[in-house]
C-alpha atoms as a PDB file:
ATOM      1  CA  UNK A   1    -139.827 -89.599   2.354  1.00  0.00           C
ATOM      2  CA  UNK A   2    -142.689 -90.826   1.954  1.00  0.00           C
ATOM      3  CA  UNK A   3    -145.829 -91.209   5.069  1.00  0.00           C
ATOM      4  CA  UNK A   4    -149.167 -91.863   5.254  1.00  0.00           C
ATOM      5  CA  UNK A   5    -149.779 -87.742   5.834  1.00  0.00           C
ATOM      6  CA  UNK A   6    -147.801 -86.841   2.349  1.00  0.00           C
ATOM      7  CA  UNK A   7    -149.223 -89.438   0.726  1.00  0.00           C
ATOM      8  CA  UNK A   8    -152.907 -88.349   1.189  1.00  0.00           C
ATOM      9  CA  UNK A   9    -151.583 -84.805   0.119  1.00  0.00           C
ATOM     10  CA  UNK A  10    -149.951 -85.670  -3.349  1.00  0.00           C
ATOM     11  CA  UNK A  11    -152.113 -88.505  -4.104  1.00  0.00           C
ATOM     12  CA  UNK A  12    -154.096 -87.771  -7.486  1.00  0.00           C
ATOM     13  CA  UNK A  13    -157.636 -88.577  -7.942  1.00  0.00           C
ATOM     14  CA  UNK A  14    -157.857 -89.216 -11.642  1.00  0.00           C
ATOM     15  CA  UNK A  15    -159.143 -92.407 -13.387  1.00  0.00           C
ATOM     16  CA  UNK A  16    -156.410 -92.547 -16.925  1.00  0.00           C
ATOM     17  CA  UNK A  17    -153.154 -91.069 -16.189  1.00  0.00           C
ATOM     18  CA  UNK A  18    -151.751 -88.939 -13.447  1.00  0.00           C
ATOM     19  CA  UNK A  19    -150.525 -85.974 -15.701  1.00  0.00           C
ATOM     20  CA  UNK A  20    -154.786 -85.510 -15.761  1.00  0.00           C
ATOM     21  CA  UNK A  21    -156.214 -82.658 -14.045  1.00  0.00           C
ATOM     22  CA  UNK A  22    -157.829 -83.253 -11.666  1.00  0.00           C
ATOM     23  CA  UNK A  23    -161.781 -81.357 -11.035  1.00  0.00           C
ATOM     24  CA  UNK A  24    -160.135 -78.937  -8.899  1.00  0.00           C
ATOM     25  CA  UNK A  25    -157.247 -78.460 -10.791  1.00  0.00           C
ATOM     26  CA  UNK A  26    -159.359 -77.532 -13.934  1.00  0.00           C
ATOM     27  CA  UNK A  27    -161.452 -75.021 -12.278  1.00  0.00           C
ATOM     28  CA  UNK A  28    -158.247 -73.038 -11.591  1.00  0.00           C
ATOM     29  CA  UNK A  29    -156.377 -72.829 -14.943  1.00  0.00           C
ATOM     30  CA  UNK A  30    -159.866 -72.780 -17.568  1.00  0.00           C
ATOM     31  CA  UNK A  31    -160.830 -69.046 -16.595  1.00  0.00           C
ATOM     32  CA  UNK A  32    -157.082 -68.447 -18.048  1.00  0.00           C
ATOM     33  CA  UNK A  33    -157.493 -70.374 -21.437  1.00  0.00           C
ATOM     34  CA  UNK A  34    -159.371 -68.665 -25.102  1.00  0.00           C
ATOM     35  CA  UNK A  35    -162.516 -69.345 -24.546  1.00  0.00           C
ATOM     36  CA  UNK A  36    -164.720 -70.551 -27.507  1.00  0.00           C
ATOM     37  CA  UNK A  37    -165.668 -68.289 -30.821  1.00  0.00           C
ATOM     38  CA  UNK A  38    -169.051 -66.871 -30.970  1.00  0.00           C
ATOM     39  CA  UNK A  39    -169.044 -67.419 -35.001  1.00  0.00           C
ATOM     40  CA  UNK A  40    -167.532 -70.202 -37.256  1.00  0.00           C
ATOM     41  CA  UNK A  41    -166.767 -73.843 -36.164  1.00  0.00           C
ATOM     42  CA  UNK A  42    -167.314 -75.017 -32.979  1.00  0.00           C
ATOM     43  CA  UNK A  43    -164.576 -77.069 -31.436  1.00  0.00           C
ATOM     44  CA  UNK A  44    -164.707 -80.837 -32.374  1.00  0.00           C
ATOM     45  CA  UNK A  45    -162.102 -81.365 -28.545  1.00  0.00           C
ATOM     46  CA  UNK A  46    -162.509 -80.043 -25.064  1.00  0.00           C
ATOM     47  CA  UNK A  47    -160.251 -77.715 -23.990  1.00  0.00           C
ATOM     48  CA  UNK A  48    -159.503 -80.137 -21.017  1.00  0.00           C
ATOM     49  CA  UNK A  49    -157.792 -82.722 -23.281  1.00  0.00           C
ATOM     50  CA  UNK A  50    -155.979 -80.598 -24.878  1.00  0.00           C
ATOM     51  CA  UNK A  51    -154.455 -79.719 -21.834  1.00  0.00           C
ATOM     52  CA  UNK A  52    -154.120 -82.917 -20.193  1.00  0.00           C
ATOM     53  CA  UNK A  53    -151.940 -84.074 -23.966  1.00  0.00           C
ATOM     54  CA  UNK A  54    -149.810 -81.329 -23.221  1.00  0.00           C
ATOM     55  CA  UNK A  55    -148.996 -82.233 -19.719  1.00  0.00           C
ATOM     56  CA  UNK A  56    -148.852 -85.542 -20.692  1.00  0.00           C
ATOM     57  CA  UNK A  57    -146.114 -84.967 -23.664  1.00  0.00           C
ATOM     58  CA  UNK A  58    -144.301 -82.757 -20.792  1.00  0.00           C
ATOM     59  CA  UNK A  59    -144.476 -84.747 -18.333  1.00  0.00           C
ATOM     60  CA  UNK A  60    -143.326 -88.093 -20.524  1.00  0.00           C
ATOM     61  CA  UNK A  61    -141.182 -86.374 -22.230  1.00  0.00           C
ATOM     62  CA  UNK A  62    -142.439 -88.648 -25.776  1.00  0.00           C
ATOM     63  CA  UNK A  63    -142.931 -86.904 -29.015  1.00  0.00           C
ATOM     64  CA  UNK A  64    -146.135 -85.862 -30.052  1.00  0.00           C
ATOM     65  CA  UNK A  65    -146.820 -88.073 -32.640  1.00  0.00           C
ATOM     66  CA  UNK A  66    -146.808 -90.975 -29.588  1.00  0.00           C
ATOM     67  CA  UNK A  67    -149.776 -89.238 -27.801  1.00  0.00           C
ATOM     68  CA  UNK A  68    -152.116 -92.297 -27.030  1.00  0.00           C
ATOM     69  CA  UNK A  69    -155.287 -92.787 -28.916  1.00  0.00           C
ATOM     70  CA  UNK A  70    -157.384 -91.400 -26.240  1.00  0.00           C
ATOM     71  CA  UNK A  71    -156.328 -88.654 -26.488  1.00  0.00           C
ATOM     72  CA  UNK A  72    -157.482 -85.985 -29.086  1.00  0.00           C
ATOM     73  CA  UNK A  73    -155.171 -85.854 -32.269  1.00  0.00           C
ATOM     74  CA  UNK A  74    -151.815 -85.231 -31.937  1.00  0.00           C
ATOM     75  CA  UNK A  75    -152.005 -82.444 -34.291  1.00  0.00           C
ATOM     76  CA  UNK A  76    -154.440 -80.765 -32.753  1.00  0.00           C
ATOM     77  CA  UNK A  77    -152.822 -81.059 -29.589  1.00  0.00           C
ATOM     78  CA  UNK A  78    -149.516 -79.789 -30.776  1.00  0.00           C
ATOM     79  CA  UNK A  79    -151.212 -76.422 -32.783  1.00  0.00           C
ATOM     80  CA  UNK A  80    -152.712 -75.666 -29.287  1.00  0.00           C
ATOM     81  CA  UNK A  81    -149.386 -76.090 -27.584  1.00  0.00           C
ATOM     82  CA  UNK A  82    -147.511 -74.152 -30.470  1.00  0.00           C
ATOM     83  CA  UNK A  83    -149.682 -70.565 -30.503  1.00  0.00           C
ATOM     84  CA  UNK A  84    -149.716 -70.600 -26.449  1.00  0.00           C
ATOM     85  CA  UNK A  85    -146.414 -70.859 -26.332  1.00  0.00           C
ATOM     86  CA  UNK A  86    -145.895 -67.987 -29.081  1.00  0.00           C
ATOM     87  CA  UNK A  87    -148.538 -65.467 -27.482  1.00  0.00           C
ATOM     88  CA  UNK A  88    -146.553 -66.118 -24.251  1.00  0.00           C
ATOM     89  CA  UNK A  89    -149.903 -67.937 -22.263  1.00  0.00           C
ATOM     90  CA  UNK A  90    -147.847 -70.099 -20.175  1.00  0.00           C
ATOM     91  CA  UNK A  91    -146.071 -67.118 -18.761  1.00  0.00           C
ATOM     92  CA  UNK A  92    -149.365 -65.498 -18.368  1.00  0.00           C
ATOM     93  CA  UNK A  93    -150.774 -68.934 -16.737  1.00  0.00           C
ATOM     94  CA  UNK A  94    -147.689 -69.583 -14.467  1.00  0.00           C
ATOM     95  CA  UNK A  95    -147.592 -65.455 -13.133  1.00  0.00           C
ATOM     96  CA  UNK A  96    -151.503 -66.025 -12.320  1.00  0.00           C
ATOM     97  CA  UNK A  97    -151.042 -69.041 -10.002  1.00  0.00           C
ATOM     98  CA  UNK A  98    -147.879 -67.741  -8.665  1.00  0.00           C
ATOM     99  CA  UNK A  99    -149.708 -64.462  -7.162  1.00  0.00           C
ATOM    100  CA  UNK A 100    -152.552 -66.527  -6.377  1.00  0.00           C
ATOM    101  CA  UNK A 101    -150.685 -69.208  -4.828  1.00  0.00           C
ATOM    102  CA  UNK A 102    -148.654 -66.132  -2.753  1.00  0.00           C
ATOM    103  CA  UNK A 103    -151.682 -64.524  -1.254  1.00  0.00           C
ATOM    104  CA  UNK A 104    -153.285 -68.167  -0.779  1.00  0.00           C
ATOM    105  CA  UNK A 105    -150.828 -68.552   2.474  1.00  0.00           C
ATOM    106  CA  UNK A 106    -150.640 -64.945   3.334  1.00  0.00           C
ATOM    107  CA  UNK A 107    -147.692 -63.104   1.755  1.00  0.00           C
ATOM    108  CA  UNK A 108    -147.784 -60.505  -0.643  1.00  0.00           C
ATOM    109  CA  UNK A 109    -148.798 -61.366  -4.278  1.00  0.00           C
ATOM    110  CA  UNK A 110    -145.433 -60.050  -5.675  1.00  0.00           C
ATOM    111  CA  UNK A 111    -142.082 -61.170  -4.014  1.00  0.00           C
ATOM    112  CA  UNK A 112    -139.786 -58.788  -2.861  1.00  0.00           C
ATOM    113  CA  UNK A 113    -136.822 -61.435  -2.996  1.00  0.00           C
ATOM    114  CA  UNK A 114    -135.915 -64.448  -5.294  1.00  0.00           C
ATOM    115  CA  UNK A 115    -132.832 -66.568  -5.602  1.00  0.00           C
ATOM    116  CA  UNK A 116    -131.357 -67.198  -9.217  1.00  0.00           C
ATOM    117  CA  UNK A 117    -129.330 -70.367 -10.291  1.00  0.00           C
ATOM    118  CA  UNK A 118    -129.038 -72.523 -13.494  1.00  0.00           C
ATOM    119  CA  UNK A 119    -129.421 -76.283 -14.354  1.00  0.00           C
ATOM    120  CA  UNK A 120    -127.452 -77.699 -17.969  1.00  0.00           C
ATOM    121  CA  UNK A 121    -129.122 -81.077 -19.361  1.00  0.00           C
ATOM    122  CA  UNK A 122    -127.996 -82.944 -21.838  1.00  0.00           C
ATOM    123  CA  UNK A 123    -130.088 -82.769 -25.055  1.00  0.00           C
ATOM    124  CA  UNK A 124    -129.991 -83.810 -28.573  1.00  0.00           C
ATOM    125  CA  UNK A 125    -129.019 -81.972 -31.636  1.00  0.00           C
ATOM    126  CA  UNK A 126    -132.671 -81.306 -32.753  1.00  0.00           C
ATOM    127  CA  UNK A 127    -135.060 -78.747 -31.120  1.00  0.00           C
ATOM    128  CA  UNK A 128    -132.914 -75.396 -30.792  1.00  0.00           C
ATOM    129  CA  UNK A 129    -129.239 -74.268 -30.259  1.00  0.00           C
ATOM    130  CA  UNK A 130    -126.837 -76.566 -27.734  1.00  0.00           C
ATOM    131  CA  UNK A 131    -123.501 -75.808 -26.433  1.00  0.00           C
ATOM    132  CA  UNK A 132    -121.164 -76.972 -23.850  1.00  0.00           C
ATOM    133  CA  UNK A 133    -120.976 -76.132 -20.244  1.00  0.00           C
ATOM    134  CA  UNK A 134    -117.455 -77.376 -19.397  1.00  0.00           C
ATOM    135  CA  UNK A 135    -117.784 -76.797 -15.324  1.00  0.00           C
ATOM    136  CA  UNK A 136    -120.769 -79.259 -15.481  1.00  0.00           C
ATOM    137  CA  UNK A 137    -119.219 -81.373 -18.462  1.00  0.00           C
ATOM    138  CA  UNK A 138    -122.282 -81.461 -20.073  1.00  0.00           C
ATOM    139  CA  UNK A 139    -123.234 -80.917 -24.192  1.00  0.00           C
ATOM    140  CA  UNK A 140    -127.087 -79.305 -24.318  1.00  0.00           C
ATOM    141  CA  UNK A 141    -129.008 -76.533 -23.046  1.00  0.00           C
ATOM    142  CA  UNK A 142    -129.064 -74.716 -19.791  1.00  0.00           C
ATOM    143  CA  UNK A 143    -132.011 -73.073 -17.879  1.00  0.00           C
ATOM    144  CA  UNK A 144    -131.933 -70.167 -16.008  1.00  0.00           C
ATOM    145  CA  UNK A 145    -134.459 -70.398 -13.232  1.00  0.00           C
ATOM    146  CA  UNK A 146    -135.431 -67.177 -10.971  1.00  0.00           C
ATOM    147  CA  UNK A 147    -137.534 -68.561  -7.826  1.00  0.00           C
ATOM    148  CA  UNK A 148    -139.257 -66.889  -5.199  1.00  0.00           C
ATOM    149  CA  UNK A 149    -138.209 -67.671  -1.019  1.00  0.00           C
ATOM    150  CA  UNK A 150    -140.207 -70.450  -1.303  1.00  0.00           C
ATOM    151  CA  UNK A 151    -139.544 -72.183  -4.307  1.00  0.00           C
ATOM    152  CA  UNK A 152    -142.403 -70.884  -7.081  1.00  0.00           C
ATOM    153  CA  UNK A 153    -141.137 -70.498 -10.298  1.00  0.00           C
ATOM    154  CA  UNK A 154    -140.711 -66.842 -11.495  1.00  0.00           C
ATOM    155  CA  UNK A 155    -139.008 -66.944 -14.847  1.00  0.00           C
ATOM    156  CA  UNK A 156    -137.311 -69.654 -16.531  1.00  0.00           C
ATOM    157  CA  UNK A 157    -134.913 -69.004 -19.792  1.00  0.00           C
ATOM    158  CA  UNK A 158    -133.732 -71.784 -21.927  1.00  0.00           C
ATOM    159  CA  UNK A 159    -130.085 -70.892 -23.657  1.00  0.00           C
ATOM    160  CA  UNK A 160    -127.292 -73.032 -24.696  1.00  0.00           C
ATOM    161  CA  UNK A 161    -125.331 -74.682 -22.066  1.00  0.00           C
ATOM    162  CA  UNK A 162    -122.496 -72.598 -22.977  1.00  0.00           C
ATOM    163  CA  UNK A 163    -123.589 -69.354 -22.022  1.00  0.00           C
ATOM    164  CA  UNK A 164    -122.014 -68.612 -18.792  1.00  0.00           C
ATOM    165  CA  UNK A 165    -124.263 -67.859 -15.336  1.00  0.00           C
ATOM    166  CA  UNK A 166    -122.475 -64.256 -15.532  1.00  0.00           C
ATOM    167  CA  UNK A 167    -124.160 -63.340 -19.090  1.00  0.00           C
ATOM    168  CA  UNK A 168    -127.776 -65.254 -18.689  1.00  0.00           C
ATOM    169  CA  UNK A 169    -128.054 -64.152 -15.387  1.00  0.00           C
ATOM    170  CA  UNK A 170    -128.476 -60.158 -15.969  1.00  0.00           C
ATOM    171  CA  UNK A 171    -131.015 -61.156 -19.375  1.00  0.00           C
ATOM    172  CA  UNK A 172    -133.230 -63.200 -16.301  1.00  0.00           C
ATOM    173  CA  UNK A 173    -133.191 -60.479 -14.146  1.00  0.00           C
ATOM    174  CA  UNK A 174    -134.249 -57.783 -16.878  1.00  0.00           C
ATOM    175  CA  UNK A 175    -136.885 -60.116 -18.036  1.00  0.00           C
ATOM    176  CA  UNK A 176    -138.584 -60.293 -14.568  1.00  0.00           C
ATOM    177  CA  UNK A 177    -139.187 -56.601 -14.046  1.00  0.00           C
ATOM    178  CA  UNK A 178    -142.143 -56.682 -16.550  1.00  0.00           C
ATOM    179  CA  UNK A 179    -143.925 -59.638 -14.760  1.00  0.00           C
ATOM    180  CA  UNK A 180    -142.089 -58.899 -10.913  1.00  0.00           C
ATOM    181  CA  UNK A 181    -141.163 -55.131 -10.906  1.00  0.00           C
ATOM    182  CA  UNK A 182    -140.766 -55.154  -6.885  1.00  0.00           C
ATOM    183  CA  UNK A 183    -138.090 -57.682  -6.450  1.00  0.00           C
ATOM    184  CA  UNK A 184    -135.347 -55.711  -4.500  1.00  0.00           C
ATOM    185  CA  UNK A 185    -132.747 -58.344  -3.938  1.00  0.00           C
ATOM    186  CA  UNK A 186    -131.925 -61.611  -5.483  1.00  0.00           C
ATOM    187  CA  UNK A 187    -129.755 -64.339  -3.943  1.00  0.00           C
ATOM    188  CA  UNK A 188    -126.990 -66.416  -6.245  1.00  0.00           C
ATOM    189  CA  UNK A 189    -123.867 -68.534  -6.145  1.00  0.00           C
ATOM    190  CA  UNK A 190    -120.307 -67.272  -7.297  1.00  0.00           C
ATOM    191  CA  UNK A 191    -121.130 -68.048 -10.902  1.00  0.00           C
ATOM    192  CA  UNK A 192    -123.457 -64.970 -11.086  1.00  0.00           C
ATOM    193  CA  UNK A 193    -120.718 -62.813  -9.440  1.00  0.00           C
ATOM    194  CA  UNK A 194    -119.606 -59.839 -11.469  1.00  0.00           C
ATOM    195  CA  UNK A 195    -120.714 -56.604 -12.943  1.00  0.00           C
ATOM    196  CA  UNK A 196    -123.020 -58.374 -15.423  1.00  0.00           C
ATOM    197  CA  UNK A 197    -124.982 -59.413 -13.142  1.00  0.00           C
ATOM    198  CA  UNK A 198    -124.897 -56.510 -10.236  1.00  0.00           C
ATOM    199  CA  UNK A 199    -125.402 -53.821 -12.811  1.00  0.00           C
ATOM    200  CA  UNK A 200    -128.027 -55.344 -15.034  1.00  0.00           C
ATOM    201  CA  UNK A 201    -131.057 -53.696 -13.455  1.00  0.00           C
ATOM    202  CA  UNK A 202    -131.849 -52.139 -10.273  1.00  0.00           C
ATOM    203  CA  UNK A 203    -132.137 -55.194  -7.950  1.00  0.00           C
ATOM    204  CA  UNK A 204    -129.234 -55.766  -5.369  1.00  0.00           C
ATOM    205  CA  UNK A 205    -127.432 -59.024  -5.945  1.00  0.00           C
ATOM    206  CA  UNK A 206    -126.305 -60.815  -2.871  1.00  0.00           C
ATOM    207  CA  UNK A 207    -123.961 -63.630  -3.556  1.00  0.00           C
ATOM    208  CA  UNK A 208    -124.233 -66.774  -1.051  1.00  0.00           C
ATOM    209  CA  UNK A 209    -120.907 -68.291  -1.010  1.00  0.00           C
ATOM    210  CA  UNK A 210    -119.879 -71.941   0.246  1.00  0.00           C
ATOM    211  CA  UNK A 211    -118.436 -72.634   3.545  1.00  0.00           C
ATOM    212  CA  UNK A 212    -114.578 -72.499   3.129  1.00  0.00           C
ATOM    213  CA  UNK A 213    -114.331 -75.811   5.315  1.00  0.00           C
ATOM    214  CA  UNK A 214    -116.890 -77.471   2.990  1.00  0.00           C
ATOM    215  CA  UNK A 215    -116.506 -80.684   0.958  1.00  0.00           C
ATOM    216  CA  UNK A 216    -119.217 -81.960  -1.457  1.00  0.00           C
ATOM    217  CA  UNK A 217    -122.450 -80.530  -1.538  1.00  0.00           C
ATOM    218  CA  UNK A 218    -123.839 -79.304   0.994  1.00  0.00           C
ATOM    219  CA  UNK A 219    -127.277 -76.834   1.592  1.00  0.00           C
ATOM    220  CA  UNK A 220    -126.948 -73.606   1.580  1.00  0.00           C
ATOM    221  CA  UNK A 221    -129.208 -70.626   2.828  1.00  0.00           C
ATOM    222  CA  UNK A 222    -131.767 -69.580   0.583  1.00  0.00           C
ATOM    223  CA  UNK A 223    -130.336 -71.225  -2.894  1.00  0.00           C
ATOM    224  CA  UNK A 224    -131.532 -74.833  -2.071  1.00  0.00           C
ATOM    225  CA  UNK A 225    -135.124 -74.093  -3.161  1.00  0.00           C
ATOM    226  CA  UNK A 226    -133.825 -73.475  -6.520  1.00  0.00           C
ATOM    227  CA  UNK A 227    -132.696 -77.180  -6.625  1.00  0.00           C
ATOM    228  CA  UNK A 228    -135.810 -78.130  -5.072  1.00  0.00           C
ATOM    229  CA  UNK A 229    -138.171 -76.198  -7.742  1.00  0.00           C
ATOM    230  CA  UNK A 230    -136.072 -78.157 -10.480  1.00  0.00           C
ATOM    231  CA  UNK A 231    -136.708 -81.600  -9.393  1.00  0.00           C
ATOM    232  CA  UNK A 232    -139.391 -82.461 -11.781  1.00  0.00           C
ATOM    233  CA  UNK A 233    -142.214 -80.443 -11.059  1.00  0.00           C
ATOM    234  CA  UNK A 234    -143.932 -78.326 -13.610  1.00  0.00           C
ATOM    235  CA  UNK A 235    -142.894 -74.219 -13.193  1.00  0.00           C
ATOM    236  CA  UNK A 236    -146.867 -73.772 -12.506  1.00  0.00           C
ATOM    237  CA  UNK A 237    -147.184 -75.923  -9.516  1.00  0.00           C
ATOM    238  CA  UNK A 238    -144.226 -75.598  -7.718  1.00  0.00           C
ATOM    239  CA  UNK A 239    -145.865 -75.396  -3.881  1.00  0.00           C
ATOM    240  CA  UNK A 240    -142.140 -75.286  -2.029  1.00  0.00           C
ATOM    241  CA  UNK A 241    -142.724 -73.817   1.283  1.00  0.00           C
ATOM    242  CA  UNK A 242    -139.479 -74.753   3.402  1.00  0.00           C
ATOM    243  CA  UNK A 243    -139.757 -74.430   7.029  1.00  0.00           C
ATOM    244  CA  UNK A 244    -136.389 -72.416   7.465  1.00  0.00           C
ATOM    245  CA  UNK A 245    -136.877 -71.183  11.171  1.00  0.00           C
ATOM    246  CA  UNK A 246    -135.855 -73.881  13.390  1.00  0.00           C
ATOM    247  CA  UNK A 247    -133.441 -75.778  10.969  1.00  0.00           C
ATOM    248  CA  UNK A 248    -130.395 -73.507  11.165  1.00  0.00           C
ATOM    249  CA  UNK A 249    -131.071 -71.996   7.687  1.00  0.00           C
ATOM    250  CA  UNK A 250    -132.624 -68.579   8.287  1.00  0.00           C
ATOM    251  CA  UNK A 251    -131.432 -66.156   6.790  1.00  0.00           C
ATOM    252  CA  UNK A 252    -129.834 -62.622   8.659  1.00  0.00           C
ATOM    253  CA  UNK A 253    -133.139 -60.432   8.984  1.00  0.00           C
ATOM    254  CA  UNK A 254    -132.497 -57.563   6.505  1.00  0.00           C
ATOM    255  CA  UNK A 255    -135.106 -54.832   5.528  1.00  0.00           C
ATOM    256  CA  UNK A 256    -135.799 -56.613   2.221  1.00  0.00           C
ATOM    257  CA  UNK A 257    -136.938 -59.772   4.223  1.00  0.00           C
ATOM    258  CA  UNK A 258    -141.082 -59.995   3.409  1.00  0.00           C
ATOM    259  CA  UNK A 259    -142.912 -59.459   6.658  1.00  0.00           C
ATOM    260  CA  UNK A 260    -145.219 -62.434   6.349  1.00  0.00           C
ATOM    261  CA  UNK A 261    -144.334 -66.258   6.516  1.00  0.00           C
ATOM    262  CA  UNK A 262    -145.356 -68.499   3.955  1.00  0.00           C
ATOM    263  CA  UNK A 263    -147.779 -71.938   5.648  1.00  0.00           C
ATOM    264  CA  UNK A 264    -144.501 -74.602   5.488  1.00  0.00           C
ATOM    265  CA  UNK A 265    -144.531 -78.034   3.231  1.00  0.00           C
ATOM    266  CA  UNK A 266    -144.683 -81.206   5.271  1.00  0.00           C
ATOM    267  CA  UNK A 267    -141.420 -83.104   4.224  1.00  0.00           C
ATOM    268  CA  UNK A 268    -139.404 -80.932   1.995  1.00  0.00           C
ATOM    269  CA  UNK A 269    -137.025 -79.814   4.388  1.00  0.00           C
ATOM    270  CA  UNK A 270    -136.484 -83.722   5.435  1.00  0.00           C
ATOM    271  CA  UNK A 271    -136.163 -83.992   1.596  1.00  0.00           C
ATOM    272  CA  UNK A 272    -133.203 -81.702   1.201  1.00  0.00           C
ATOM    273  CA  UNK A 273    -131.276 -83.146   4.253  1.00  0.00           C
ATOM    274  CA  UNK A 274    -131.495 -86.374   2.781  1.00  0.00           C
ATOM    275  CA  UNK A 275    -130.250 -85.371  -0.445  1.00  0.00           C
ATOM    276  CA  UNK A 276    -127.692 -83.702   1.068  1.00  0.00           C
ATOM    277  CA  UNK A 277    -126.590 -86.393   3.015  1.00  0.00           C
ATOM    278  CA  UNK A 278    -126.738 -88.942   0.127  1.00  0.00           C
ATOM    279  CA  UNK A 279    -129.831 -90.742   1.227  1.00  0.00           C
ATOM    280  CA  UNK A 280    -131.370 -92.009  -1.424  1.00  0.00           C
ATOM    281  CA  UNK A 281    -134.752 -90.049  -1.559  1.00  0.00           C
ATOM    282  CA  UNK A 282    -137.991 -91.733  -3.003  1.00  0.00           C
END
């Protein structure tokens, strides 16, 4: 929903197109790029426009080779795009701002709790290996998404749709406790349910299960900010802070429960309800 309040908040100050970063936005993430070569060729681009044709391509979703003109050559773009990837920068990007973004409104910069779920798309033949997720009915990939209580991104790892939650699930949680190595518990649905899962690392698994009377979807205790990090938003600026308190949602308190509350978003508990009521949500 939008209001005058939100729309002040998300509005973005940029003068081309709103994948751009904005001033603000750049001073954050260029102390975590290479920075330029002392010897040899200096850069013909700014690193700024390479980033903003990334985010563009991402956000889009076009191929490279339909960057716009303005935009420094798709090429060069794309090599940029291709060692970061490799070298694993984006992880190192994402793990900065989450930490940063933690102690920003007061909780500890690692979590010590994170819900896991899992999200198939369709996709097309090209661009890796595809299977079929036949609960979801759908022929593509599936991501594997571990979130913090409040929605920022953790780890995300692309596999076939076919891969069952059961098997991805325990190769997410081993992969966080390089980058997260004080996560105690994680909450999941029934898929993750099973040995696999419980006795992949140290971290207790706590399965949330549906209401018996329940019909259709309906939100349930900490797993909804899972959904809510996967509608749209880039893994590095997922900002979910869900006001969980006063809206019949809050969790049993439990030793594992982090000490300090994270500042609440304005709407995106509103935005949930109305998704799970079928409202149509713009």
């Amino acid at each position: 929903m939008r209001t005058p309040t939100t729309r002040q908040q998300h509005s973005r100050p940029v003068t081309r197109y709103q994948t751009d970063l904005t001033d603000a936005e750049w001073r954050v993430i260029a102390p975590h790029l290479p920075q330029p070569c002392a010897t040899g060729r200096p850069r013909a681009w700014p690193m700024r426009e390479i980033i903003n044709g990334i985010f563009y391509v991402m956000r889009a979703g076009c191929p490279w080779r339909l960057l716009p003109n303005d935009f420094p050559p798709w090429g060069t773009i794309y090599r940029w795009f291709a060692a970061w990837r490799d070298d694993g920068r984006f992880e190192r990007i994402n793990h900065a701002l989450v930490m940063a973004d933690r102690e920003r409104v007061g909780r500890d910069a690692s979590p010590s709790a994170a819900i896991i779920d899992s999200q198939s798309v369709k996709t097309t033949e090209a661009g890796g290996a595809r299977g079929y997720d036949a609960g979801k009915k759908v022929n593509g990939r599936k991501r594997h998404a571990l979130v913090d209580t409040d929605g920022r991104g953790l780890v995300l790892e692309p596999h076939p749709a076919s891969v069952q939650d059961r098997d991805g699930g325990g190769a997410l949680l081993s992969l966080s406790r390089r980058l997260f190595p004080f996560i105690e518990r994680v909450f999941a649905d029934s898929g993750s349910a099973g040995e696999k899962v419980a006795k992949a690392t140290l971290i207790a698994v706590e399965i949330v299960r549906k209401n018996p009377d329940q019909v259709g979807f309906a939100v349930n205790p900490r797993r909804w900010v899972v959904g809510v990090s996967s509608e749209g938003h880039a893994v590095m600026s997922v900002k979910v802070r869900p006001e969980l308190k006063d809206s019949g949602f809050e969790a049993r308190e439990a030793p594992w429960r982090e000490s300090k509350t994270a500042e609440p978003s304005d709407n995106m508990l509103e935005r949930s309800m109305r998704e799970a009521s079928g409202c149509n949500v713009q």
